[in-house]
N, C-alpha and C. Protein backbone atom coordinates (compact mmCIF):
# COMPACT_ATOMS: atom_id res chain seq x y z
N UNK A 1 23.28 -16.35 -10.75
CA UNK A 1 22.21 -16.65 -9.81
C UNK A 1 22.74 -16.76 -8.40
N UNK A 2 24.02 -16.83 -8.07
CA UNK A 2 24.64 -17.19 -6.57
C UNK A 2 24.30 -15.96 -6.20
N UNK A 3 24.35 -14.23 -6.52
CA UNK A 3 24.42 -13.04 -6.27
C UNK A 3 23.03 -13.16 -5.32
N UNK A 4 22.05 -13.74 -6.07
CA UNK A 4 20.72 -13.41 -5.58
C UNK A 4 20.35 -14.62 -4.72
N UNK A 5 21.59 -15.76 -4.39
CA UNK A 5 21.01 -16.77 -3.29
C UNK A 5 21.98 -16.24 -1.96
N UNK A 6 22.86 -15.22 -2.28
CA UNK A 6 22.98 -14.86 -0.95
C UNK A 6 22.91 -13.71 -0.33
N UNK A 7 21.59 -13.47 -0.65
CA UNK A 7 21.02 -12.27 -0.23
C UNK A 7 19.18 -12.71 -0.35
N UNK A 8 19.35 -13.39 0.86
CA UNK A 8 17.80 -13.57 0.99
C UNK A 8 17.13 -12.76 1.45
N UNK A 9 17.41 -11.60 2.17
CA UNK A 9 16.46 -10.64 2.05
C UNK A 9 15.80 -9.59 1.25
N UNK A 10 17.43 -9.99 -0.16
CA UNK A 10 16.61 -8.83 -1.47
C UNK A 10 15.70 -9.67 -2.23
N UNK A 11 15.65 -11.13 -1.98
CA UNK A 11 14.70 -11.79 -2.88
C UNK A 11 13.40 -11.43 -1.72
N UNK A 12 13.40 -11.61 -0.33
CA UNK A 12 11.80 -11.61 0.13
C UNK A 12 11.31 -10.54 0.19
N UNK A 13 12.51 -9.32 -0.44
CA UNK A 13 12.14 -7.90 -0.45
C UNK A 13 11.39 -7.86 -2.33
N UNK A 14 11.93 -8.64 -2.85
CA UNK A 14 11.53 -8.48 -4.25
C UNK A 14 10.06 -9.40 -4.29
N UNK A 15 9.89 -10.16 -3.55
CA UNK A 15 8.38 -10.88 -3.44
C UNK A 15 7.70 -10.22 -3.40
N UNK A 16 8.17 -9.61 -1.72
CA UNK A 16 6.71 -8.40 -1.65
C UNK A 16 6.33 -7.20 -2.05
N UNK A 17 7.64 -6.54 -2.68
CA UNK A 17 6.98 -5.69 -3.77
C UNK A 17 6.56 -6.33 -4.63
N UNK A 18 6.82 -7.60 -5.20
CA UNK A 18 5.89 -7.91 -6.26
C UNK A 18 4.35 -8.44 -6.15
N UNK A 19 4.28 -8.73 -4.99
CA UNK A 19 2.37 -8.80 -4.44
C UNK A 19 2.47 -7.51 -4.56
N UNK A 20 3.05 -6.39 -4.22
CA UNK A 20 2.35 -4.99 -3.59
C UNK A 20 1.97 -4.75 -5.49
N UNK A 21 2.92 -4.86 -5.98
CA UNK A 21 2.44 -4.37 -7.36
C UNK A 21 1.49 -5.69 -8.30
N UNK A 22 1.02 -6.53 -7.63
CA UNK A 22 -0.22 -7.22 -8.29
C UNK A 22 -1.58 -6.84 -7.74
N UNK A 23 -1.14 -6.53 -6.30
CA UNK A 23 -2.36 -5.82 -5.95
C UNK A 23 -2.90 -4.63 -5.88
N UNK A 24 -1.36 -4.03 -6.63
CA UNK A 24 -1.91 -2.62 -7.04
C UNK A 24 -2.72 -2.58 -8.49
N UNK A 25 -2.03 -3.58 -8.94
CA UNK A 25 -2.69 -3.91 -10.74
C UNK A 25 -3.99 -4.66 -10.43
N UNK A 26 -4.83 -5.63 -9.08
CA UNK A 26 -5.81 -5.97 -8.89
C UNK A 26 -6.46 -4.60 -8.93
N UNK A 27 -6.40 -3.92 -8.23
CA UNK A 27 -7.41 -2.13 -7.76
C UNK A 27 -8.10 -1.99 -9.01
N UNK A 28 -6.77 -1.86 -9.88
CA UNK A 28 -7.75 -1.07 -11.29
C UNK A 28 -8.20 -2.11 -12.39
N UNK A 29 -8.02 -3.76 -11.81
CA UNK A 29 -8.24 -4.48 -12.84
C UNK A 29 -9.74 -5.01 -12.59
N UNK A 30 -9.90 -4.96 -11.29
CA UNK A 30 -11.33 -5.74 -11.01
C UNK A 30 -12.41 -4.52 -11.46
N UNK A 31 -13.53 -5.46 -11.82
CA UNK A 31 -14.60 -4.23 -11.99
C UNK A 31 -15.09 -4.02 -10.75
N UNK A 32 -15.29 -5.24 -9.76
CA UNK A 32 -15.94 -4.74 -8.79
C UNK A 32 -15.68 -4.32 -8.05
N UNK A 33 -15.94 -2.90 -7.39
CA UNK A 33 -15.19 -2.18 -6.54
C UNK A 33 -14.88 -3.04 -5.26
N UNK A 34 -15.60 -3.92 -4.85
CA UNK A 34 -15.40 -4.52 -3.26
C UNK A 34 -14.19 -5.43 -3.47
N UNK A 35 -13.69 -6.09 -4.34
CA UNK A 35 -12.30 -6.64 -4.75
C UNK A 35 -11.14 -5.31 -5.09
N UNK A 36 -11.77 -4.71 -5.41
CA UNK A 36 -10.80 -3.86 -5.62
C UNK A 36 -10.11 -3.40 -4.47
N UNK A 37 -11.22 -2.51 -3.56
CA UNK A 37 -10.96 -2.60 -2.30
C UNK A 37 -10.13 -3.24 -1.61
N UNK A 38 -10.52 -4.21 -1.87
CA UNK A 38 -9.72 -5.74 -1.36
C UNK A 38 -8.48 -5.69 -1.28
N UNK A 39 -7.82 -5.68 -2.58
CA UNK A 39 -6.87 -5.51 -2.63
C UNK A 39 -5.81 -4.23 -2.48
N UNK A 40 -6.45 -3.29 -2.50
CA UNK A 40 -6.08 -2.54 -2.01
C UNK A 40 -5.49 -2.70 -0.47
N UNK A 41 -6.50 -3.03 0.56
CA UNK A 41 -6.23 -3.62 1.67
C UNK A 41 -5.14 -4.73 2.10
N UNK A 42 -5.18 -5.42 0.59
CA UNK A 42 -3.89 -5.76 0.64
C UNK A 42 -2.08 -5.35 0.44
N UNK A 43 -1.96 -4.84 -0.88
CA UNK A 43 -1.48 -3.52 -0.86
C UNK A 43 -1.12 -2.76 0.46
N UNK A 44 -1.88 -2.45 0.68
CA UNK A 44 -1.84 -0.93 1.97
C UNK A 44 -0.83 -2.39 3.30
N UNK A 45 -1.37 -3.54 3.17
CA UNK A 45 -0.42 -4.34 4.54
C UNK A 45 0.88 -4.73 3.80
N UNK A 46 0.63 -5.14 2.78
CA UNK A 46 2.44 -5.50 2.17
C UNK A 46 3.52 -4.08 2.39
N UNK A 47 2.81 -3.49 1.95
CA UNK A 47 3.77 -1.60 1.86
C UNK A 47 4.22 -1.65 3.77
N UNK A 48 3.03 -1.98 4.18
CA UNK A 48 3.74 -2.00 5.88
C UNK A 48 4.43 -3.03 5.91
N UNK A 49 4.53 -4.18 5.38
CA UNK A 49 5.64 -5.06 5.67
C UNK A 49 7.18 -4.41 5.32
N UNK A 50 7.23 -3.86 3.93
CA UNK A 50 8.12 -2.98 3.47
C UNK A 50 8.65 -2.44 4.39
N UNK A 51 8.40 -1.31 4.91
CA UNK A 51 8.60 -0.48 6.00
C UNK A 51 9.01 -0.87 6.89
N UNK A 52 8.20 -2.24 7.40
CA UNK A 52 8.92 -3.08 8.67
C UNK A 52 10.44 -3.41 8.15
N UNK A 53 10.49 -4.30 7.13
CA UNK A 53 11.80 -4.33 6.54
C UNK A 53 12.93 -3.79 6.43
N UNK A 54 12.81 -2.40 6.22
CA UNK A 54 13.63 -1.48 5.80
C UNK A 54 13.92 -0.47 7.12
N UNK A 55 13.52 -0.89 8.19
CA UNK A 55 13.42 -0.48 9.81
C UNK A 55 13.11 0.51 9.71
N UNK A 56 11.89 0.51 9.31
CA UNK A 56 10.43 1.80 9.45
C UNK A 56 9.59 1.78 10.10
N UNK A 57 9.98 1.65 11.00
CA UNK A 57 8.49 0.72 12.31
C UNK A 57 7.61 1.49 12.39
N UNK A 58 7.60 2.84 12.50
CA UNK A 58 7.01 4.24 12.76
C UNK A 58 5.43 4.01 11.54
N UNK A 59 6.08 4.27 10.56
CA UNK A 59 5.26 4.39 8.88
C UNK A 59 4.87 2.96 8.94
N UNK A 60 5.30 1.86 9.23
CA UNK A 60 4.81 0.48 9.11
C UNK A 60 3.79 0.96 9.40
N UNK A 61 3.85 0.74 11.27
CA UNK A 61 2.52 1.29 12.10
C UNK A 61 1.55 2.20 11.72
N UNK A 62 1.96 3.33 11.45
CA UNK A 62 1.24 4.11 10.66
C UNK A 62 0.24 4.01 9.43
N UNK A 63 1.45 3.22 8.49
CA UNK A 63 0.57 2.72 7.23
C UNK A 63 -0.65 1.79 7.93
N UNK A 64 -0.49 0.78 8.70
CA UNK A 64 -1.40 -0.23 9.23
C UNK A 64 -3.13 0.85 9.47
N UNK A 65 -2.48 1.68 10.47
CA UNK A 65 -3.26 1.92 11.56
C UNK A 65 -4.07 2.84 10.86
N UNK A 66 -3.49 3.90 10.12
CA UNK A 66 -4.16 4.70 9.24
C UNK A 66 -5.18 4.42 8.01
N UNK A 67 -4.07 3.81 7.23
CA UNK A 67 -4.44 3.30 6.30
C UNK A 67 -5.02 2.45 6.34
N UNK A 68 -5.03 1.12 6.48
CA UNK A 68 -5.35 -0.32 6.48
C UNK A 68 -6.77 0.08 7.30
N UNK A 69 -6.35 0.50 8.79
CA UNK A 69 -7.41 -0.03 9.70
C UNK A 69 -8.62 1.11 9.97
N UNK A 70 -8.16 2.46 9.25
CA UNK A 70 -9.22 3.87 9.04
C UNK A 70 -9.63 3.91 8.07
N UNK A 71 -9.08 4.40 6.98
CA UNK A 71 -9.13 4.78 5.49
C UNK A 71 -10.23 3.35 4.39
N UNK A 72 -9.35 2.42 4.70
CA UNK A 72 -9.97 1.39 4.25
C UNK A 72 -11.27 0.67 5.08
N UNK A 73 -11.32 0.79 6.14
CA UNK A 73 -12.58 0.55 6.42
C UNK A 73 -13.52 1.10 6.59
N UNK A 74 -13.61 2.53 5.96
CA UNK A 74 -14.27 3.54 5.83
C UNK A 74 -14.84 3.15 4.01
N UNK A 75 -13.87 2.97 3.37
CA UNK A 75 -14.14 2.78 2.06
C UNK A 75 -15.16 1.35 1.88
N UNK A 76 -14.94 0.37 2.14
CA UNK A 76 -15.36 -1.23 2.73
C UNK A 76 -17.02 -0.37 2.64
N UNK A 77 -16.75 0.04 4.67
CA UNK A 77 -18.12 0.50 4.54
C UNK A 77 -19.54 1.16 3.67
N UNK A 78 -18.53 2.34 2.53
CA UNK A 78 -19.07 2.90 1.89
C UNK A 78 -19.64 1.58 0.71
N UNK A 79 -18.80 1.35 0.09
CA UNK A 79 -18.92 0.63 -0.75
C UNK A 79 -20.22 -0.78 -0.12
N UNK A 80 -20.10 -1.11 0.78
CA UNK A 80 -21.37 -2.11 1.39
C UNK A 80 -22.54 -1.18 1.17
N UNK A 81 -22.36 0.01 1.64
CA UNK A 81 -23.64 0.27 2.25
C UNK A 81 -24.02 0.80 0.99
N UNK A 82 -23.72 1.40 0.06
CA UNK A 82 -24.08 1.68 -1.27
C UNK A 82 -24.51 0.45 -2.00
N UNK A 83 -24.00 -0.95 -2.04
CA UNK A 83 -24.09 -1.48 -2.90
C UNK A 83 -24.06 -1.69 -4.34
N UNK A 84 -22.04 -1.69 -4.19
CA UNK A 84 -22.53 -1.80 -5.66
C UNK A 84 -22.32 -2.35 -6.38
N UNK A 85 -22.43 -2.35 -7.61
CA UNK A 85 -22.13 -4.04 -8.09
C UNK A 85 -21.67 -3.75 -9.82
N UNK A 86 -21.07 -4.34 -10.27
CA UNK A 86 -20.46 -4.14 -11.67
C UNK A 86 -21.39 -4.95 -12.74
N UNK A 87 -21.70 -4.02 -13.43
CA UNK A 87 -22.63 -4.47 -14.82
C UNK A 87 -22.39 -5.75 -15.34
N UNK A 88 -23.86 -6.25 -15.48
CA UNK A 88 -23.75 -7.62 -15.93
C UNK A 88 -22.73 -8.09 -17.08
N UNK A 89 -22.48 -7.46 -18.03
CA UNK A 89 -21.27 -8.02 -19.16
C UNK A 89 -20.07 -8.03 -18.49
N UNK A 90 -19.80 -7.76 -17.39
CA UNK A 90 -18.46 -7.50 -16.72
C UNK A 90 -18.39 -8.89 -15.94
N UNK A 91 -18.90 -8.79 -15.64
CA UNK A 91 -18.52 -10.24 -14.53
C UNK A 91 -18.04 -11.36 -15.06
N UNK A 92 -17.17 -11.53 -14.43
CA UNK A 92 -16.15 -12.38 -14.49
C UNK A 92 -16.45 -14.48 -14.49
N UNK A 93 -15.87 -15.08 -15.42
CA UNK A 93 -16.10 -16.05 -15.81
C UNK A 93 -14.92 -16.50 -15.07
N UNK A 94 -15.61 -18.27 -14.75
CA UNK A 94 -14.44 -19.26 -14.26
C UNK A 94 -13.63 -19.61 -15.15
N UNK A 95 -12.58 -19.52 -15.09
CA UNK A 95 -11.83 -19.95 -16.45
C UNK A 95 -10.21 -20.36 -15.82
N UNK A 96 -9.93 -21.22 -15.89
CA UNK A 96 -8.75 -21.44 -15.74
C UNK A 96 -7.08 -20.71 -15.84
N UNK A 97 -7.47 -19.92 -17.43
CA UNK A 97 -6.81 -19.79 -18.15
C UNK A 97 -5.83 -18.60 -17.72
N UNK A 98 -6.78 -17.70 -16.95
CA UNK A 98 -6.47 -16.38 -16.49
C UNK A 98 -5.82 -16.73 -15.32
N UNK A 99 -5.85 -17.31 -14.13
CA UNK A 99 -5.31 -17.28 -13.44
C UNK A 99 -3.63 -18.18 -13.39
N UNK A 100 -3.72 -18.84 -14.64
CA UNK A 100 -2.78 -20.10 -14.74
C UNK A 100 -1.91 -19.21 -15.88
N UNK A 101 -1.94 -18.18 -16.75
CA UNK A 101 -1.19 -17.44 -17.30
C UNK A 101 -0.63 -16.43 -15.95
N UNK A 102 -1.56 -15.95 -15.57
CA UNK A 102 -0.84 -14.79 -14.31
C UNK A 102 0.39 -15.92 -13.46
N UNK A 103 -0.06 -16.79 -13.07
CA UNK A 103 1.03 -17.65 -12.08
C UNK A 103 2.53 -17.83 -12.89
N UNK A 104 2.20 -18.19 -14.09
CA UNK A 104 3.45 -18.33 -15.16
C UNK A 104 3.88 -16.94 -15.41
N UNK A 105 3.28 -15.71 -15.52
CA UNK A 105 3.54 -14.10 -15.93
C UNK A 105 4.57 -13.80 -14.94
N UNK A 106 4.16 -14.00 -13.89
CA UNK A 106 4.45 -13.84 -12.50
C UNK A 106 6.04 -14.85 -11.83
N UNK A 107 5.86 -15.94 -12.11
CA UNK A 107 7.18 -16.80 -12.43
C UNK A 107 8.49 -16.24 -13.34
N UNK A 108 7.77 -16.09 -14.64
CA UNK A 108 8.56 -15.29 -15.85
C UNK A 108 9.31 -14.13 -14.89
N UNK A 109 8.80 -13.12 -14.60
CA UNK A 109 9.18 -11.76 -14.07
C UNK A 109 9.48 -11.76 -12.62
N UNK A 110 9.43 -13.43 -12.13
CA UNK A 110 10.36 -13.10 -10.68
C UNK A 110 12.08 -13.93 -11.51
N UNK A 111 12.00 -14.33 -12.65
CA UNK A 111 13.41 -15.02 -12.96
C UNK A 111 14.04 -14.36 -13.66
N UNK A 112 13.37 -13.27 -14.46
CA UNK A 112 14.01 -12.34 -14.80
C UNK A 112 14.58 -11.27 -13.91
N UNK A 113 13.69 -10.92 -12.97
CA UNK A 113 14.49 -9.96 -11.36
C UNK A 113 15.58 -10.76 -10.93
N UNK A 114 15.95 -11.82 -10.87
CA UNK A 114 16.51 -12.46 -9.98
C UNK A 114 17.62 -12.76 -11.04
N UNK A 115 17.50 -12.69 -12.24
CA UNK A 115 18.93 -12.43 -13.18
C UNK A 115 18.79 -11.17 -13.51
N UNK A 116 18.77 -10.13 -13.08
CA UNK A 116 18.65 -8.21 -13.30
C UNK A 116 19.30 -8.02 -11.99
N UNK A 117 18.53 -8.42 -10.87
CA UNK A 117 18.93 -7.94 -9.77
C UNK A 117 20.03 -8.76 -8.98
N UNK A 118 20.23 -9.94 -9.12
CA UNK A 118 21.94 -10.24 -9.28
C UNK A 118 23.00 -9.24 -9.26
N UNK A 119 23.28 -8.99 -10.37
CA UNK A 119 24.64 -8.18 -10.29
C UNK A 119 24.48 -7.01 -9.64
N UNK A 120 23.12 -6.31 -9.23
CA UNK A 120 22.99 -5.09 -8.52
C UNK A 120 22.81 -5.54 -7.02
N UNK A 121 23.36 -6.79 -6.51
CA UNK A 121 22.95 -6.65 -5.13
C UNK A 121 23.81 -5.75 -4.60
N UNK A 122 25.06 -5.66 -5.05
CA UNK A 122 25.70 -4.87 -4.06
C UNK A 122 25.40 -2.91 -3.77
N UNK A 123 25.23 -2.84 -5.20
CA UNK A 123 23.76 -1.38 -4.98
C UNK A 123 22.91 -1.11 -3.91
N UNK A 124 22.23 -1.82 -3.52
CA UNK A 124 21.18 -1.83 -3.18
C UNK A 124 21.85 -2.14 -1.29
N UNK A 125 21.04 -0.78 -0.36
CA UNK A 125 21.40 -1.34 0.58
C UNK A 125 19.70 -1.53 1.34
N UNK A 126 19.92 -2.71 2.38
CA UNK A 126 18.45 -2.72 2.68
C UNK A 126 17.97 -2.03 3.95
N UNK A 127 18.89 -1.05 4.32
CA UNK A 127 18.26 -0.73 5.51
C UNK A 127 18.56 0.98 5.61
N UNK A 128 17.38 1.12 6.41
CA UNK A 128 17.38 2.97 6.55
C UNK A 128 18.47 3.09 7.26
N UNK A 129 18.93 4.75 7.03
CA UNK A 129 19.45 5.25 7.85
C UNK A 129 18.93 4.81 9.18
N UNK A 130 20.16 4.52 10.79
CA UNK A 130 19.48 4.37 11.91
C UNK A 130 18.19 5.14 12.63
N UNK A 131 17.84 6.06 12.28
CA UNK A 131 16.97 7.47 12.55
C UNK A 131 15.99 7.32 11.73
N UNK A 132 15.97 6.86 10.43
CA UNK A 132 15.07 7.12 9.67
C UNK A 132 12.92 6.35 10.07
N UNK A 133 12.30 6.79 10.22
CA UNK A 133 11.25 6.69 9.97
C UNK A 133 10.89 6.23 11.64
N UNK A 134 11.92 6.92 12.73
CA UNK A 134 11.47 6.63 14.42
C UNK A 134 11.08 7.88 15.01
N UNK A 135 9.65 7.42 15.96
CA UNK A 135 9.20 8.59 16.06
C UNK A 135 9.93 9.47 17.08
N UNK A 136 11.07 9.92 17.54
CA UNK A 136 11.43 10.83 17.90
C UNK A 136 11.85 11.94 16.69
N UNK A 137 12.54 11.37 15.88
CA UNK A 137 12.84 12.59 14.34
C UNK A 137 12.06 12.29 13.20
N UNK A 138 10.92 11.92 13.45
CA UNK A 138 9.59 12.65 12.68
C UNK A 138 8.96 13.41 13.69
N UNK A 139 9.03 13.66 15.05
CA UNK A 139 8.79 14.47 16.18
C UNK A 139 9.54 15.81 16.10
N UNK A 140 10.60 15.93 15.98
CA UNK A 140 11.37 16.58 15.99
C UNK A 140 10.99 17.74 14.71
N UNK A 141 11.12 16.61 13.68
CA UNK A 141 10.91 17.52 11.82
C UNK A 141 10.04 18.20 11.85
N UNK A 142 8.53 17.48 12.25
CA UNK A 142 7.34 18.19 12.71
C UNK A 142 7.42 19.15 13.37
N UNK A 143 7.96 19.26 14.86
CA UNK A 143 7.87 20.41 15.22
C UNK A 143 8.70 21.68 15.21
N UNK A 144 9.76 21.45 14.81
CA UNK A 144 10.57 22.39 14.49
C UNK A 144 10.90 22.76 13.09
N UNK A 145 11.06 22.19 12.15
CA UNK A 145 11.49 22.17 10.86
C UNK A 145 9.85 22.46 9.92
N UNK A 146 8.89 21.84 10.34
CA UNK A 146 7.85 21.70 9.78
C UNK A 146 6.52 22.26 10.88
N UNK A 147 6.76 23.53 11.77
CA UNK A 147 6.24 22.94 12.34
C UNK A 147 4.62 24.53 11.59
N UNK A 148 4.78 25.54 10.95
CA UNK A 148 3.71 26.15 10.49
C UNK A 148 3.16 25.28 9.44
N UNK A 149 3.62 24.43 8.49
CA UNK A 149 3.23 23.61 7.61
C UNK A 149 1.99 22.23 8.24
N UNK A 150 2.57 21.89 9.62
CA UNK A 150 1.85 21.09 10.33
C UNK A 150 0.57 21.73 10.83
N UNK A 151 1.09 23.14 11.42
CA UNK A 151 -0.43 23.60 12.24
C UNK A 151 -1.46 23.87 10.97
N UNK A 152 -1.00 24.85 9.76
CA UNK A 152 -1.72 24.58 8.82
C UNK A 152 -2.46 23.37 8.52
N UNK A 153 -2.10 22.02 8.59
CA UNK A 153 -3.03 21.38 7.75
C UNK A 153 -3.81 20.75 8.80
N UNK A 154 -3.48 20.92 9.92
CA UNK A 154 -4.44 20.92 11.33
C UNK A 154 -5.33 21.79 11.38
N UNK A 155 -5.82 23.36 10.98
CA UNK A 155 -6.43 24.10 10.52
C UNK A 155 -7.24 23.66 9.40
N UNK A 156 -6.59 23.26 8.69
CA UNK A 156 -7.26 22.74 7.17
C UNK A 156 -8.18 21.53 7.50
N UNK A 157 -7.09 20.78 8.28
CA UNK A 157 -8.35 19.88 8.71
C UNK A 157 -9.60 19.99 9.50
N UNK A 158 -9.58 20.89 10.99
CA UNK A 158 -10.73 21.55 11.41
C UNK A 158 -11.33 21.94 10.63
N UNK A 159 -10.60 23.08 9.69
CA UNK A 159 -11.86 23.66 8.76
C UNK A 159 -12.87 22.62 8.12
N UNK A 160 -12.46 21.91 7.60
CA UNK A 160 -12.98 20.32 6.76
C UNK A 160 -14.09 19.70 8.31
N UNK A 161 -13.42 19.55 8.95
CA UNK A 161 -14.76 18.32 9.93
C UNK A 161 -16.19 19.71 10.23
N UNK A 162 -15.42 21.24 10.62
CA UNK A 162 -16.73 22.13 10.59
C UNK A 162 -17.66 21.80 9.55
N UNK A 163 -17.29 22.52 8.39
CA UNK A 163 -17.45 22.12 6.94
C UNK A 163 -18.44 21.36 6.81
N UNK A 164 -18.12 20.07 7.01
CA UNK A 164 -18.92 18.70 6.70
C UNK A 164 -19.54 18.58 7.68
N UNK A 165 -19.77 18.99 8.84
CA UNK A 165 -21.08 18.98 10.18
C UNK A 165 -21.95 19.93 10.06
N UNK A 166 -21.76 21.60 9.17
CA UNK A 166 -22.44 22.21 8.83
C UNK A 166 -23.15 21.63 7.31
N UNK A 167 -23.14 21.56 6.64
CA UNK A 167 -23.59 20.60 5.44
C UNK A 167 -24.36 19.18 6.31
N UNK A 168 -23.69 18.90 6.81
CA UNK A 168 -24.80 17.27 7.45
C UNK A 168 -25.98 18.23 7.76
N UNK A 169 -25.65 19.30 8.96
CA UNK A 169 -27.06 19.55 9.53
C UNK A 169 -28.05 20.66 8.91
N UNK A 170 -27.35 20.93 7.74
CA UNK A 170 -28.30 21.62 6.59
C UNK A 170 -29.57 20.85 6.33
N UNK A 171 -28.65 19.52 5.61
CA UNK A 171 -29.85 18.59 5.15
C UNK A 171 -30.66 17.58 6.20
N UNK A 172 -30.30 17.56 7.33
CA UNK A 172 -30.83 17.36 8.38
C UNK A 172 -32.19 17.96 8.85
C-alpha cells in the first residue's frame, strides 16, 4: 500500500476514472433518458479533467466546449422538448439498499486498484509527451499531415447543414 501513498496523483487519477466509468454505467443504467443525459454530462467533464491531468489542455477545452457545452445541450434540449418519460413499471423506488451496496461496490474496487495498481506505479507515467494535445501540433497535423482528410469532412459537413436546410424547408 506505500506504492500507492506515494503517488497521489495515480490515486486522484484512479478516482476520476472511476466516476467517469460510473457515469458511464449511469447512461445505460437509468431508464430515464434526462438522467442519463445527466450523466453523461458528467462523464463528458471528468474525461476533461483527465486531459487536464495528463497536460491536454487543448482536448480538455475541447472536450468541455464541444462536448459538454454543444453536443449535450443540444441533447438536454431535445430530450425536454420531446418529453420523455420512462414507463410506469420502470421507475425507480426509494430504497436504500441500492445506493448503499453501490457505495460499498465502489469502496471494494477502489481497494482492490490500490493493491493492483501498487506495484504498477512505476509503469505508468502520468504525463503526455511535452507537445502532445497543444494547439500548435494538432495545427500543424491538421494542416499538413491531415490536411485532404480535414477539408473532406469540412465538405461532408457543408454537405450535411445544406442537406438538413433543404429538408427543413421542404416541410416548411
Amino acid at each position: 500500500m506505500e506504492g500507492v501513498a506515494q503517488s497521489p496523483n495515480l490515486l486522484v487519477f484512479a478516482a476520476f476514472a472511476g466516476v467517469a466509468a460510473l457515469a458511464a454505467i449511469g447512461v445505460v443504467a437509468f431508464p430515464s433518458a434526462l438522467r442519463s443525459a445527466l450523466c453523461l454530462v458528467i462523464n463528458f467533464f471528468v474525461l476533461a479533467f483527465l486531459y487536464f491531468s495528463l497536460g491536454a489542455e487543448l482536448l480538455g477545452i475541447t472536450q468541455i466546449v464541444v462536448y459538454t457545452g454543444a453536443i449535450m445541450v443540444l441533447f438536454l434540449f431535445v430530450i425536454m422538448l420531446l418529453k420523455l418519460q420512462a414507463p410506469a413499471l420502470l421507475h425507480e423506488r426509494q430504497d436504500f439498499k441500492i445506493p448503499l451496496g453501490l457505495a460499498f461496490g465502489a469502496a471494494l474496487f477502489a481497494l482492490i486498484g490500490a493493491q493492483v495498481l501498487g506495484p504498477l506505479q512505476g509503469v505508468f507515467q502520468m504525463r503526455a509527451d511535452p507537445g502532445y494535445g497543444a494547439p500548435e501540433p494538432v495545427g500543424r497535423a491538421l494542416f499538413s499531415l491531415y490536411l485532404w482528410p480535414f477539408e473532406l469532412a469540412s465538405v461532408l459537413l457543408l454537405i450535411g447543414i445544406v442537406g438538413s436546410i433543404l429538408l427543413a424547408k421542404r416541410k416548411l
